[in-house]
C-alpha atoms as a PDB file:
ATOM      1  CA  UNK A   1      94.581 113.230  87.620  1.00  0.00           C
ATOM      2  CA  UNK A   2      95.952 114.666  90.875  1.00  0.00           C
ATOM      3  CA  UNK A   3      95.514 118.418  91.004  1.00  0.00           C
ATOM      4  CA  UNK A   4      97.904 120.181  94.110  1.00  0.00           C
ATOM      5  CA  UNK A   5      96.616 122.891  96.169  1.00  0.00           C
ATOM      6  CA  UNK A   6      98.961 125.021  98.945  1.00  0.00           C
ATOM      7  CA  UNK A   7      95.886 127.294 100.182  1.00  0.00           C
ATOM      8  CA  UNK A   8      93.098 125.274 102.473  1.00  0.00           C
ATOM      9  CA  UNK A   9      90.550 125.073  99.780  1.00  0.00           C
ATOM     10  CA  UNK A  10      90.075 126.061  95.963  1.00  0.00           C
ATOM     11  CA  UNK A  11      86.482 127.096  94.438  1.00  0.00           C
ATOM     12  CA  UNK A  12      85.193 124.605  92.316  1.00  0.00           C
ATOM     13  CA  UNK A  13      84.866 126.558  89.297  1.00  0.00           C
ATOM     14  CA  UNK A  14      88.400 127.860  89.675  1.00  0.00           C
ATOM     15  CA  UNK A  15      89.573 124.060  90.181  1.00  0.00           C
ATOM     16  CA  UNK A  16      87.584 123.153  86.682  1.00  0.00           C
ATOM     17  CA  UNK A  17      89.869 126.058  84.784  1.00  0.00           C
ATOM     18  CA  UNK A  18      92.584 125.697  86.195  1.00  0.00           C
ATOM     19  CA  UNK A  19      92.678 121.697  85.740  1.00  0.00           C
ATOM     20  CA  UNK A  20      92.119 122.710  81.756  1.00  0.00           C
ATOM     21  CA  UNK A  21      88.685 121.043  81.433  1.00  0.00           C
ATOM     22  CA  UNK A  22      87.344 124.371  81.041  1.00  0.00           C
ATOM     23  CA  UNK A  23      88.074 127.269  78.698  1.00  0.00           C
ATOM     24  CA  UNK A  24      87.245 129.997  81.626  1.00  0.00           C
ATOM     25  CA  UNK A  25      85.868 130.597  84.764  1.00  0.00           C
ATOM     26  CA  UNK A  26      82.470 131.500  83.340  1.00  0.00           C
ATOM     27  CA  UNK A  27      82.482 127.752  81.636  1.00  0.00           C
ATOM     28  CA  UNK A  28      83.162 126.616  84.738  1.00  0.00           C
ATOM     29  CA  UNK A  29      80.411 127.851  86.494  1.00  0.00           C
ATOM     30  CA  UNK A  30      77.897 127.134  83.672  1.00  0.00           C
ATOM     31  CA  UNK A  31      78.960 123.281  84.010  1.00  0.00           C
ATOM     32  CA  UNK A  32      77.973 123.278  87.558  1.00  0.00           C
ATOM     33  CA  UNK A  33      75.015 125.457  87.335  1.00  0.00           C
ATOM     34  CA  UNK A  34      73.832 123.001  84.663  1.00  0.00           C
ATOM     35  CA  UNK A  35      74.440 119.903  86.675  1.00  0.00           C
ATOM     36  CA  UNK A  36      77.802 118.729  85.145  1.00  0.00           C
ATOM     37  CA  UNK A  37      80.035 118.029  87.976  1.00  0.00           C
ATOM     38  CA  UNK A  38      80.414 115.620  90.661  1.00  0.00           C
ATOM     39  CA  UNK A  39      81.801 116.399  93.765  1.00  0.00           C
ATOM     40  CA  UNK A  40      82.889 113.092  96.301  1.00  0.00           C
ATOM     41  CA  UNK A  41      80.493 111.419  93.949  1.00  0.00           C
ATOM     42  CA  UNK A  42      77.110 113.709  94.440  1.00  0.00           C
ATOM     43  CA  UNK A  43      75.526 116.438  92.424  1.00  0.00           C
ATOM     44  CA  UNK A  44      77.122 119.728  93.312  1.00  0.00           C
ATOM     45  CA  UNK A  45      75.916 122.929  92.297  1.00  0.00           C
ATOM     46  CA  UNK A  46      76.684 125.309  94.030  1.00  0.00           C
ATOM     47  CA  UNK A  47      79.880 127.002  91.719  1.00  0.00           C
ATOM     48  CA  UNK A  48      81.947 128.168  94.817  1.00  0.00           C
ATOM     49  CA  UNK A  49      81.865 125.328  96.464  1.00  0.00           C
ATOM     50  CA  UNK A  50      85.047 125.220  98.891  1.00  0.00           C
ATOM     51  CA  UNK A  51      87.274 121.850  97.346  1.00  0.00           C
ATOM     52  CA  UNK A  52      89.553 120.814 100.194  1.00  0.00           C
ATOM     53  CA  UNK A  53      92.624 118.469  99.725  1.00  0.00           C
ATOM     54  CA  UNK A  54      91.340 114.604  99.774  1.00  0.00           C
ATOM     55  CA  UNK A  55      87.972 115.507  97.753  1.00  0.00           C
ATOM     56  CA  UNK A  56      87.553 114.143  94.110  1.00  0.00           C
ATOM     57  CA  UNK A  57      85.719 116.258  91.642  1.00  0.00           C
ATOM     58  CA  UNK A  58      84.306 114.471  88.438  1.00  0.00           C
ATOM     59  CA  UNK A  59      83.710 116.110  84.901  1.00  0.00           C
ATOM     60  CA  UNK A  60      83.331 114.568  81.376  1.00  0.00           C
ATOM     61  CA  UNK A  61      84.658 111.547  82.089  1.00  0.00           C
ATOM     62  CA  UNK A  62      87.945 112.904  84.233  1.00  0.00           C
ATOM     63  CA  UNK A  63      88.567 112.538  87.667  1.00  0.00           C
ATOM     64  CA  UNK A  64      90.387 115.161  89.595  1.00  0.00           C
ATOM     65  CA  UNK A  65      91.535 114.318  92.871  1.00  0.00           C
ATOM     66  CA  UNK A  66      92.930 117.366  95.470  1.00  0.00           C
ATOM     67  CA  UNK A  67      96.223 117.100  97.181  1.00  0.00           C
ATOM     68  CA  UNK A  68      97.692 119.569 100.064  1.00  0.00           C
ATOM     69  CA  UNK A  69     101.028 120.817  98.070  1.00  0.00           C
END
């Protein structure tokens, strides 16, 4: 899925909620503190991570990739 941003970056936990693969922001960050979620491909934990437009975040099985809006 694409997932379109108009500010420079989103926080990765935000991202997860707000792309609907999580039921709230403190899901989100328990999925990346527990290792859950990919970021370009590598392990990312930290759960403010900045996500800029052309990075691809990977949970569960979906694929998000970040546009510029």
């Amino acid at each position: 899925m694409e997932f379109e941003i108009k500010e420079e970056y989103i926080e990765l936990c935000k991202l997860l909620k707000a792309a609907n693969l999580v039921m709230s922001g403190g899901e989100g960050k328990e999925v990346v503190a527990q290792g859950l979620v990919l970021v370009d491909g590598e392990l990312e934990l930290r759960k403010r991570c900045k996500i800029r437009p052309g990075q691809t975040v990977e949970f569960e099985g979906e694929q998000i990739r970040v546009i510029q809006g």
